[in-house]
C-alpha atoms as a PDB file:
ATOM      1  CA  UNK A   1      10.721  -3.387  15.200  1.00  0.00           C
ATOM      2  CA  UNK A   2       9.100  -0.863  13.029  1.00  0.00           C
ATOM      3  CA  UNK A   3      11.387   1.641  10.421  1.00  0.00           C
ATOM      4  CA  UNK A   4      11.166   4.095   8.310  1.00  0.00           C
ATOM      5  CA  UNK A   5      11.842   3.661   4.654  1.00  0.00           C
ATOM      6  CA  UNK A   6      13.009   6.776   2.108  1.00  0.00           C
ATOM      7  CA  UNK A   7      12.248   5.413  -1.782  1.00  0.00           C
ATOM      8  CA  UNK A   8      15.332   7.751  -2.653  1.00  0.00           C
ATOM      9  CA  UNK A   9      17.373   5.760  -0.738  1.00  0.00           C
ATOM     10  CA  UNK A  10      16.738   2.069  -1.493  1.00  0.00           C
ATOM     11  CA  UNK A  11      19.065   0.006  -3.669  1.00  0.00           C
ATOM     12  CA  UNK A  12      17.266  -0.667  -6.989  1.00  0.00           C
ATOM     13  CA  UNK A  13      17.858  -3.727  -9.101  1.00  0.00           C
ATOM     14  CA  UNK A  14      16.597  -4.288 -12.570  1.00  0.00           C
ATOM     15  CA  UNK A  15      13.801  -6.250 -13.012  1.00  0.00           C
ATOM     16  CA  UNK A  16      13.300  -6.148 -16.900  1.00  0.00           C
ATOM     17  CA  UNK A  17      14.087  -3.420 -19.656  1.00  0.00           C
ATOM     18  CA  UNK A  18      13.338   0.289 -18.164  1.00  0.00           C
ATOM     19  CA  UNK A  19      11.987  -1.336 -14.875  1.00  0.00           C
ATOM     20  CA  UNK A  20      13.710  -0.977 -11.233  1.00  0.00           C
ATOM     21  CA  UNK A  21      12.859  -2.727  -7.603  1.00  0.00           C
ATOM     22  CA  UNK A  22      13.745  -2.199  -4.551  1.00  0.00           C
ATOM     23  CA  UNK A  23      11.939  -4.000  -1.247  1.00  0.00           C
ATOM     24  CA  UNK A  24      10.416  -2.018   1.328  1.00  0.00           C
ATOM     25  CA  UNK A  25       9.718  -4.873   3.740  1.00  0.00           C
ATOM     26  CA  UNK A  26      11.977  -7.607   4.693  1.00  0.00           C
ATOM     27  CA  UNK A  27      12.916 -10.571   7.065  1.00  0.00           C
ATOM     28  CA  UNK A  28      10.713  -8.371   9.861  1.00  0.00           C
ATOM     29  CA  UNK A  29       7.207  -8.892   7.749  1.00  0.00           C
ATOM     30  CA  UNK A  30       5.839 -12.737   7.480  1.00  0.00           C
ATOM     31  CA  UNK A  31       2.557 -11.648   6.087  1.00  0.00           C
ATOM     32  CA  UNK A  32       3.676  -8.828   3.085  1.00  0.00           C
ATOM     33  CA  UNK A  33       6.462  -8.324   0.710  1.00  0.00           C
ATOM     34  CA  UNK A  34       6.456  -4.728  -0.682  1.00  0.00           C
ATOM     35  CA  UNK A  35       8.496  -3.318  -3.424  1.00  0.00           C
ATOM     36  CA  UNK A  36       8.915  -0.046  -5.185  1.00  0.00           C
ATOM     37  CA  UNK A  37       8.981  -0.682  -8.852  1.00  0.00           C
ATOM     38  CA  UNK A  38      10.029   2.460 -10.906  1.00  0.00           C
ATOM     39  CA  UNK A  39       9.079   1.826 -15.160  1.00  0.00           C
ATOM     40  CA  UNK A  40      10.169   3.908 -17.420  1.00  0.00           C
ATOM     41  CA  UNK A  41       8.953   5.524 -20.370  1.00  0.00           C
ATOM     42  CA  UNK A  42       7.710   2.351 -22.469  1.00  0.00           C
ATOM     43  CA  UNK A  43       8.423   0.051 -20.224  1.00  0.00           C
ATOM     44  CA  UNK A  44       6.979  -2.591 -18.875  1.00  0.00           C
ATOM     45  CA  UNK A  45       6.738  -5.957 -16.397  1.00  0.00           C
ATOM     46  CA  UNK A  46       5.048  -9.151 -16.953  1.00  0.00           C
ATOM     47  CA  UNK A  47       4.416 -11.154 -13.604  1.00  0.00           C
ATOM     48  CA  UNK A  48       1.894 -14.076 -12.291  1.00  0.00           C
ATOM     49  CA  UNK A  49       0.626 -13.638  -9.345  1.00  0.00           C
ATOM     50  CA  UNK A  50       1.249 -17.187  -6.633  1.00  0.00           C
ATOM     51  CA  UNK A  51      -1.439 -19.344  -6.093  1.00  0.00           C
ATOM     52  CA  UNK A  52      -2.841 -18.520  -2.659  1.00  0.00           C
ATOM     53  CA  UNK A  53      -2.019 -14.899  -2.565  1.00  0.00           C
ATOM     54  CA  UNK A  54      -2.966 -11.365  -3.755  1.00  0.00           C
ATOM     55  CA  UNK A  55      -1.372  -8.754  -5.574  1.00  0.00           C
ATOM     56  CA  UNK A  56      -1.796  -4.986  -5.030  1.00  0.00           C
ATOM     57  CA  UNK A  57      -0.245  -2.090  -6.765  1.00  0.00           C
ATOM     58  CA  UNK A  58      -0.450   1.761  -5.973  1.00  0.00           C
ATOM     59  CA  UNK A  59       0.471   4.441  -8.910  1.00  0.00           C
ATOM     60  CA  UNK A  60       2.094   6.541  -6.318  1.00  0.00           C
ATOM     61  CA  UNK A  61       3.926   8.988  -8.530  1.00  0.00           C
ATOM     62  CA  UNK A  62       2.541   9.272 -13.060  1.00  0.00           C
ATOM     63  CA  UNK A  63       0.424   6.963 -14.633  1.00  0.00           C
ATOM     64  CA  UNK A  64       0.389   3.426 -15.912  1.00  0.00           C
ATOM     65  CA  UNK A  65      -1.506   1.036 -17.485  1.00  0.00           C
ATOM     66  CA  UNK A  66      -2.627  -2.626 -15.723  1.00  0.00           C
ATOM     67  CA  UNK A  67      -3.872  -5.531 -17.748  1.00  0.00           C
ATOM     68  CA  UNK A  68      -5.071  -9.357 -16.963  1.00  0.00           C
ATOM     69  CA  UNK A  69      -7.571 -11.694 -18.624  1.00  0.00           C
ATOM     70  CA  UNK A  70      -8.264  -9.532 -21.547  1.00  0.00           C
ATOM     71  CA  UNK A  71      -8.746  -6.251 -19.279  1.00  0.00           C
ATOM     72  CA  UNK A  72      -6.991  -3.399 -19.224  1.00  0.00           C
ATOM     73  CA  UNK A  73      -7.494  -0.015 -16.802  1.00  0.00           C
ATOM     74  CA  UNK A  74      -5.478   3.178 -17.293  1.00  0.00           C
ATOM     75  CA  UNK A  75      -4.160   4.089 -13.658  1.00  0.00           C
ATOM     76  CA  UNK A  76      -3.616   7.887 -12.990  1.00  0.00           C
ATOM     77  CA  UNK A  77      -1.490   9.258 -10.290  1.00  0.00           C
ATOM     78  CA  UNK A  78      -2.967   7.311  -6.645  1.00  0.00           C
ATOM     79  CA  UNK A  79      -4.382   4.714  -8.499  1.00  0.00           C
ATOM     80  CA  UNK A  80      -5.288   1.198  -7.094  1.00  0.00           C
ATOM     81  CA  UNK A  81      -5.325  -1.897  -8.638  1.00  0.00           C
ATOM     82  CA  UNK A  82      -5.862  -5.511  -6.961  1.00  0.00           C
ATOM     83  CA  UNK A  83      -5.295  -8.475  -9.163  1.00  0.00           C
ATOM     84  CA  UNK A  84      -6.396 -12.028  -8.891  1.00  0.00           C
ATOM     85  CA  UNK A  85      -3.988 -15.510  -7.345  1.00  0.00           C
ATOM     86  CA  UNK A  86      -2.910 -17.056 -10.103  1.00  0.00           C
ATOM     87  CA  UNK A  87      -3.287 -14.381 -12.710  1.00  0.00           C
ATOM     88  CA  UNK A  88      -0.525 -13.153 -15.370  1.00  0.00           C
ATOM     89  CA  UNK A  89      -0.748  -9.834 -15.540  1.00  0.00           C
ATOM     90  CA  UNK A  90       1.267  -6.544 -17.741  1.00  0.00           C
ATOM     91  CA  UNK A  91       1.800  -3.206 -15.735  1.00  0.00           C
ATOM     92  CA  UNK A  92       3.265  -0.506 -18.761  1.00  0.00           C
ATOM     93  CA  UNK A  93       4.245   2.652 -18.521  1.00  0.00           C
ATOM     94  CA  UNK A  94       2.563   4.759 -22.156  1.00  0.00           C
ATOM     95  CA  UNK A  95       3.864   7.955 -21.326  1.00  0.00           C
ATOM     96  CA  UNK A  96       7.456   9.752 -21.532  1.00  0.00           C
ATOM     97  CA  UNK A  97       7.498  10.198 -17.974  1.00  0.00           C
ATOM     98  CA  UNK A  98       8.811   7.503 -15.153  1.00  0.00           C
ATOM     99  CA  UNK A  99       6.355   5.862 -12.920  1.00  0.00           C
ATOM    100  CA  UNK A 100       6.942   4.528  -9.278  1.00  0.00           C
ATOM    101  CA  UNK A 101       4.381   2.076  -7.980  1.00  0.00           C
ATOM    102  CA  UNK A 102       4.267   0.194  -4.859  1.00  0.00           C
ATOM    103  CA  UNK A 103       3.550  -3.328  -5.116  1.00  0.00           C
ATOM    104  CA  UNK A 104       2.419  -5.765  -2.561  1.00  0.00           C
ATOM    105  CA  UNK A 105       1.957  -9.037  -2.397  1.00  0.00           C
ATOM    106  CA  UNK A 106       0.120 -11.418   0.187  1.00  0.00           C
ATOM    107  CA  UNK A 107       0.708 -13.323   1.605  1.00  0.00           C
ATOM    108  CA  UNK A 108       4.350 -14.018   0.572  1.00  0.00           C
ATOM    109  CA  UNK A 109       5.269 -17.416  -1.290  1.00  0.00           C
ATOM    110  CA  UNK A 110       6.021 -20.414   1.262  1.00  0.00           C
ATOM    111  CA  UNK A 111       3.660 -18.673   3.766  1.00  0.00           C
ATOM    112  CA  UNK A 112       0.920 -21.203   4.514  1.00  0.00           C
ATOM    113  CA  UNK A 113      -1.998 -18.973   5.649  1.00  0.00           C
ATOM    114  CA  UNK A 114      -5.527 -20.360   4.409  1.00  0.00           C
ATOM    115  CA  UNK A 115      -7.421 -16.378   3.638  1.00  0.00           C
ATOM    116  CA  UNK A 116     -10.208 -16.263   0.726  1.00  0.00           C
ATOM    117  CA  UNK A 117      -8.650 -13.870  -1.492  1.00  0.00           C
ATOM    118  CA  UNK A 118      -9.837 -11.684  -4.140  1.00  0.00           C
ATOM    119  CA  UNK A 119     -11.665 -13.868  -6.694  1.00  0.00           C
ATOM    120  CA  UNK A 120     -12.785 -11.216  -9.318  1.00  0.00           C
ATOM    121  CA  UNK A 121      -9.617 -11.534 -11.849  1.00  0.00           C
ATOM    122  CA  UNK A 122      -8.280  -7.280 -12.026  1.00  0.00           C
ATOM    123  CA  UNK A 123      -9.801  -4.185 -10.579  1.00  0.00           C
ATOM    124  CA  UNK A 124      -8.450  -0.802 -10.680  1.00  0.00           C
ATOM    125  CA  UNK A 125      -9.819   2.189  -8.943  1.00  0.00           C
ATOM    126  CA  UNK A 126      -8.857   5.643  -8.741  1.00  0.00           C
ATOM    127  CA  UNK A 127      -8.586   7.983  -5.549  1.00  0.00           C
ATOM    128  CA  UNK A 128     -10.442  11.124  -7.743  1.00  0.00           C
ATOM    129  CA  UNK A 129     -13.363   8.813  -8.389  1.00  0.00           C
ATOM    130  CA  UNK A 130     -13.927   6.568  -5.404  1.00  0.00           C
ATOM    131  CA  UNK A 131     -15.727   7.388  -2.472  1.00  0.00           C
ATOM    132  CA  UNK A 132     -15.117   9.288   0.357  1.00  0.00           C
ATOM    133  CA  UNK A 133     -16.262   7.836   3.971  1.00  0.00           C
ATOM    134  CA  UNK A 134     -16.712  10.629   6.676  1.00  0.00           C
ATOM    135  CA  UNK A 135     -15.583   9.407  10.311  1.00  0.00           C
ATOM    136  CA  UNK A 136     -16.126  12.512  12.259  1.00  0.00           C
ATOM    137  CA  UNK A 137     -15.493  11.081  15.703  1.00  0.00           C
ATOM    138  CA  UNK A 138     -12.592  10.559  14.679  1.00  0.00           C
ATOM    139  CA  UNK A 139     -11.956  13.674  12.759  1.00  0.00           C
ATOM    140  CA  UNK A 140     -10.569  11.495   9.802  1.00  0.00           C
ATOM    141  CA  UNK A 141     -11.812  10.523   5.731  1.00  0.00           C
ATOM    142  CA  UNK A 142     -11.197   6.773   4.421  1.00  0.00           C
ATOM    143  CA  UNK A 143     -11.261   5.954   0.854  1.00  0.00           C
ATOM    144  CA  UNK A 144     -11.443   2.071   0.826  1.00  0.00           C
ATOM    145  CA  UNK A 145     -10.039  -0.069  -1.920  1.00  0.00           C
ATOM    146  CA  UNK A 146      -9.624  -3.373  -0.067  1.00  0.00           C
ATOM    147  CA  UNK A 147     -11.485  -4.860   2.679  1.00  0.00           C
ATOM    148  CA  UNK A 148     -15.607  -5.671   3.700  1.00  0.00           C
ATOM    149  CA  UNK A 149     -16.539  -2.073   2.637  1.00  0.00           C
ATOM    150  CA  UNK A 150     -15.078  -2.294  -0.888  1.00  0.00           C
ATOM    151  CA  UNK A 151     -12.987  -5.077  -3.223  1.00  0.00           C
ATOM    152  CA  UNK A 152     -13.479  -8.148  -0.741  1.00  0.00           C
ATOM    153  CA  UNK A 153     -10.343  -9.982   0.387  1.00  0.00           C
ATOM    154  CA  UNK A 154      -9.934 -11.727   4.113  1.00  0.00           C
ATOM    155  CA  UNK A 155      -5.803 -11.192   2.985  1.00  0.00           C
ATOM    156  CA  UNK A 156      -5.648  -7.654   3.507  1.00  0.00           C
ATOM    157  CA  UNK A 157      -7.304  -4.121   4.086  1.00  0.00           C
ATOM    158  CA  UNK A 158      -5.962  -1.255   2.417  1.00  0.00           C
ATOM    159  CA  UNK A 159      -7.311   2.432   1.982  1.00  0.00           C
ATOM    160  CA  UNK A 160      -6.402   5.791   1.535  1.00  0.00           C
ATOM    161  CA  UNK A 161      -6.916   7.960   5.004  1.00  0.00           C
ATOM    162  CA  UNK A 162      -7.371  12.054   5.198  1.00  0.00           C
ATOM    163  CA  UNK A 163      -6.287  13.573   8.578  1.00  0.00           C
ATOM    164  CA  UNK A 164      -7.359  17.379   9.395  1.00  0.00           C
ATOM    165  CA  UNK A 165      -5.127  19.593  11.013  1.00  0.00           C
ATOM    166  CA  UNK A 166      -5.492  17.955  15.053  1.00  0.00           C
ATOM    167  CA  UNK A 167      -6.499  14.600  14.428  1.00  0.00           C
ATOM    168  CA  UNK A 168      -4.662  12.390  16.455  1.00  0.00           C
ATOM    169  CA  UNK A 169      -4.444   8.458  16.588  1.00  0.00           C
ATOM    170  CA  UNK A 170      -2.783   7.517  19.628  1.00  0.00           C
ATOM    171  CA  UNK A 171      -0.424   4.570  20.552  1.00  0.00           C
ATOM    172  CA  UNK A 172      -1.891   1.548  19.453  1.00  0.00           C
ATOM    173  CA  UNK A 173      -0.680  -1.865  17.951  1.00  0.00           C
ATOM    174  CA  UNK A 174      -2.649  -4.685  16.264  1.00  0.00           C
ATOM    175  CA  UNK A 175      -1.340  -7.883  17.650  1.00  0.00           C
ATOM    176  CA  UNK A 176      -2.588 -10.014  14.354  1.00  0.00           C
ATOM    177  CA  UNK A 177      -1.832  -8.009  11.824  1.00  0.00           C
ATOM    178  CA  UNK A 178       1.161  -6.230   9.896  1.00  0.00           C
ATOM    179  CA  UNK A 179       0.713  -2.947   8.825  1.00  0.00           C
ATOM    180  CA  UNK A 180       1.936   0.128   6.343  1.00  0.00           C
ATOM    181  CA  UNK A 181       1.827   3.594   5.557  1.00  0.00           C
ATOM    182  CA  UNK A 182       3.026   4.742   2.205  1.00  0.00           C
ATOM    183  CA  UNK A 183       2.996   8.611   2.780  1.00  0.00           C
ATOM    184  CA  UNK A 184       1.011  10.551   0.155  1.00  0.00           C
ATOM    185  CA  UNK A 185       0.580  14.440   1.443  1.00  0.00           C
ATOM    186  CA  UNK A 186       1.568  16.643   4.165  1.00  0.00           C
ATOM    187  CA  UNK A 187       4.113  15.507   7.035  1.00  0.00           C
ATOM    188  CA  UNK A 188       2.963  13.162   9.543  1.00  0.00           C
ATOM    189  CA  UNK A 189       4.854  12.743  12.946  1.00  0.00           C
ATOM    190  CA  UNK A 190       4.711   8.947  13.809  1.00  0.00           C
ATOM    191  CA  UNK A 191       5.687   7.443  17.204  1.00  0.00           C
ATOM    192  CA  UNK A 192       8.487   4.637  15.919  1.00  0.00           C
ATOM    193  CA  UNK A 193       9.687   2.007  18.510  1.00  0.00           C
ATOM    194  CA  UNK A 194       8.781   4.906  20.743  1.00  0.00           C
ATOM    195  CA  UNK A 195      10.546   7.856  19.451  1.00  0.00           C
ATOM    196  CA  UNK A 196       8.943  10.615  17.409  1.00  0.00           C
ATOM    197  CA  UNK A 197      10.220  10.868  13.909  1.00  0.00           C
ATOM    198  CA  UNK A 198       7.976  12.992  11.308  1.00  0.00           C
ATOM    199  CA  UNK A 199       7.631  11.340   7.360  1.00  0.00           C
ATOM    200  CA  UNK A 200       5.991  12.780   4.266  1.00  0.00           C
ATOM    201  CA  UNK A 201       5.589  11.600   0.563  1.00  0.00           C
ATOM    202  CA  UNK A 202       8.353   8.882  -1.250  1.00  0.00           C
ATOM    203  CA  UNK A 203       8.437   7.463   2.490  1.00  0.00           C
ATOM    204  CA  UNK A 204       6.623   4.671   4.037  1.00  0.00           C
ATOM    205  CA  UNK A 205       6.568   3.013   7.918  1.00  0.00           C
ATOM    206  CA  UNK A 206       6.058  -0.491   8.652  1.00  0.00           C
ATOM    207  CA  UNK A 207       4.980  -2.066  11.556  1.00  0.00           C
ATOM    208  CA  UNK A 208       5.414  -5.828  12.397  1.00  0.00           C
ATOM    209  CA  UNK A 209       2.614  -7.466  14.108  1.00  0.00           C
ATOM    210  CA  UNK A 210       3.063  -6.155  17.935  1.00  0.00           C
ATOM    211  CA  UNK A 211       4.512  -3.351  16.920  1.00  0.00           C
ATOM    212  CA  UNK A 212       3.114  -0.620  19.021  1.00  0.00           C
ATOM    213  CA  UNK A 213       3.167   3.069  16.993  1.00  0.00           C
ATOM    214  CA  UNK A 214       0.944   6.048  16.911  1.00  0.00           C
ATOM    215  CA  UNK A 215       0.457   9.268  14.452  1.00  0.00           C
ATOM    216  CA  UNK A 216      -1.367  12.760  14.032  1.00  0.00           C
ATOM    217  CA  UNK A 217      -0.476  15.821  11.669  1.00  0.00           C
ATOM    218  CA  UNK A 218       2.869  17.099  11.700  1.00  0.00           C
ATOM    219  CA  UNK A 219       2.474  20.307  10.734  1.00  0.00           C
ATOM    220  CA  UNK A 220       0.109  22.646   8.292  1.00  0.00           C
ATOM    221  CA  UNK A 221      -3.640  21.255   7.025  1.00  0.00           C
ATOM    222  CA  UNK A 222      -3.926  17.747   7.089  1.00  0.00           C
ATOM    223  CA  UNK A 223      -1.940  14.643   6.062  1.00  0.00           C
ATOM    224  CA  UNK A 224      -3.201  11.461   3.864  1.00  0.00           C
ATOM    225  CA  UNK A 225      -1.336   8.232   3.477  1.00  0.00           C
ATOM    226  CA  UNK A 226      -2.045   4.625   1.865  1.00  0.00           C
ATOM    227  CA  UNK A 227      -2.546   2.375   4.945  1.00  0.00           C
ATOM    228  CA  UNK A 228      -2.483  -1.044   4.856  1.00  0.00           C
ATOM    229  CA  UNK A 229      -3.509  -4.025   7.706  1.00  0.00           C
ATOM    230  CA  UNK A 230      -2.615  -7.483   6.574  1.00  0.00           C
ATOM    231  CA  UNK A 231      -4.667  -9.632   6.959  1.00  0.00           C
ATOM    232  CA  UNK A 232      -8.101  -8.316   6.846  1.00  0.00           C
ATOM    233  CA  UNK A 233      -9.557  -9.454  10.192  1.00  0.00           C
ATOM    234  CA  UNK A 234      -7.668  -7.365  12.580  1.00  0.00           C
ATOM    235  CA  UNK A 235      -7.940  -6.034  16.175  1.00  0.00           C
ATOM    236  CA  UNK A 236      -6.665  -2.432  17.476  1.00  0.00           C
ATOM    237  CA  UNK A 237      -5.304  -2.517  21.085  1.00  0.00           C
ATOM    238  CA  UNK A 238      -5.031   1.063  22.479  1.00  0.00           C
ATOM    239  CA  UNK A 239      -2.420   2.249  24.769  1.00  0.00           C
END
């Protein structure tokens, strides 16, 4: 079944000095584990990423800095960075102001899908600077991080997506492929195992594969939110 998850409300367990995690997903997701990770000021978190898999992370709220093979990128606010299988990476926190990120990884360990993943050791890119795709049919804006039109990865597809004021995406459900929405601005009024429940920024849905839901504008402007499809190669069935 698909839920609704409030940041503010998760349980938070430390992960290292000045650094909290909490999941998003659980038992319901086979092909994503998602976290929050708050860092304090100074702080910061050393990880590998597993063989076989791909690691994203989202600067949803202050900055941070990401750094792997020698690299390093400076993420502002809405920042994306996609790291490499098999890659130790160091996500820091240089000011005097906590971070929250959202991390995921796929596919999770044990999970035996064969997906070419991202193969170009760390990327980062920022919403401000990347570019902007117009879909006026559909009266919606995609920003692309992951996925054939930007950093290549058969293991997921994520980008940022602008609604106006009466876009509408109707009830729909991808029957291969798990998906998220990380809530960034506005209020957006999902359908949720078929009730109407309306979401805005520090909240996220997820949808298991199957998982029918649908979503326009709320209220006021517009609405944009980080949207993920995991994996890469998935089909939309409407209705």
């Amino acid at each position: 079944m698909g839920k609704i998850v409030t940041f503010a409300d998760l349980s938070y367990g430390e992960a290292a000095p000045g650094v909290k995690r909490a999941p998003i997903t659980g038992a319901e997701m086979k092909e994503m584990v998602a976290q929050v990770i708050r860092l304090g000021p100074g702080a910061r978190l050393t990880e590998s990423v597993p063989a076989g898999a791909d690691r994203y992370l989202f600067t949803l709220t202050g900055g941070a800095t990401v750094g792997a093979l020698g690299a390093s990128h400076a993420m502002t606010e809405e920042s994306f960075a996609t790291i490499q299988e098999g890659t130790e990476f160091t996500v820091s926190n240089p000011s005097n102001a906590e971070a929250t990120l959202v991390s995921v990884l796929t596919p999770p360990p044990g999970n035996p899908a064969a997906r070419a993943g991202f193969s170009a050791g760390l990327t980062a890119a920022a919403r401000a600077t990347t570019g902007v795709h117009d879909i006026p049919a559909e009266k919606k804006r995609r920003i692309y991080f992951v996925g054939h039109e930007a950093v290549h990865s058969e293991r997921a597809h994520a980008m940022i997506v602008e609604y106006v004021r009466d876009t509408v995406t109707g009830l729909h459900m991808h029957p291969n492929a798990e998906s998220m929405f990380v809530l960034l601005s506005g209020r957006t009024r999902f359908i949720v195992n078929g009730e109407d429940a309306v979401v805005g920024r520090g909240q996220a849905t997820v949808f298991p594969m199957g998982d029918r839901h649908g979503l326009r504008v709320a209220e006021g402007d517009g609405v944009s939110f980080l949207e993920f499809h995991i994996p890469a190669g998935y089909t939309t069935v409407r209705g």
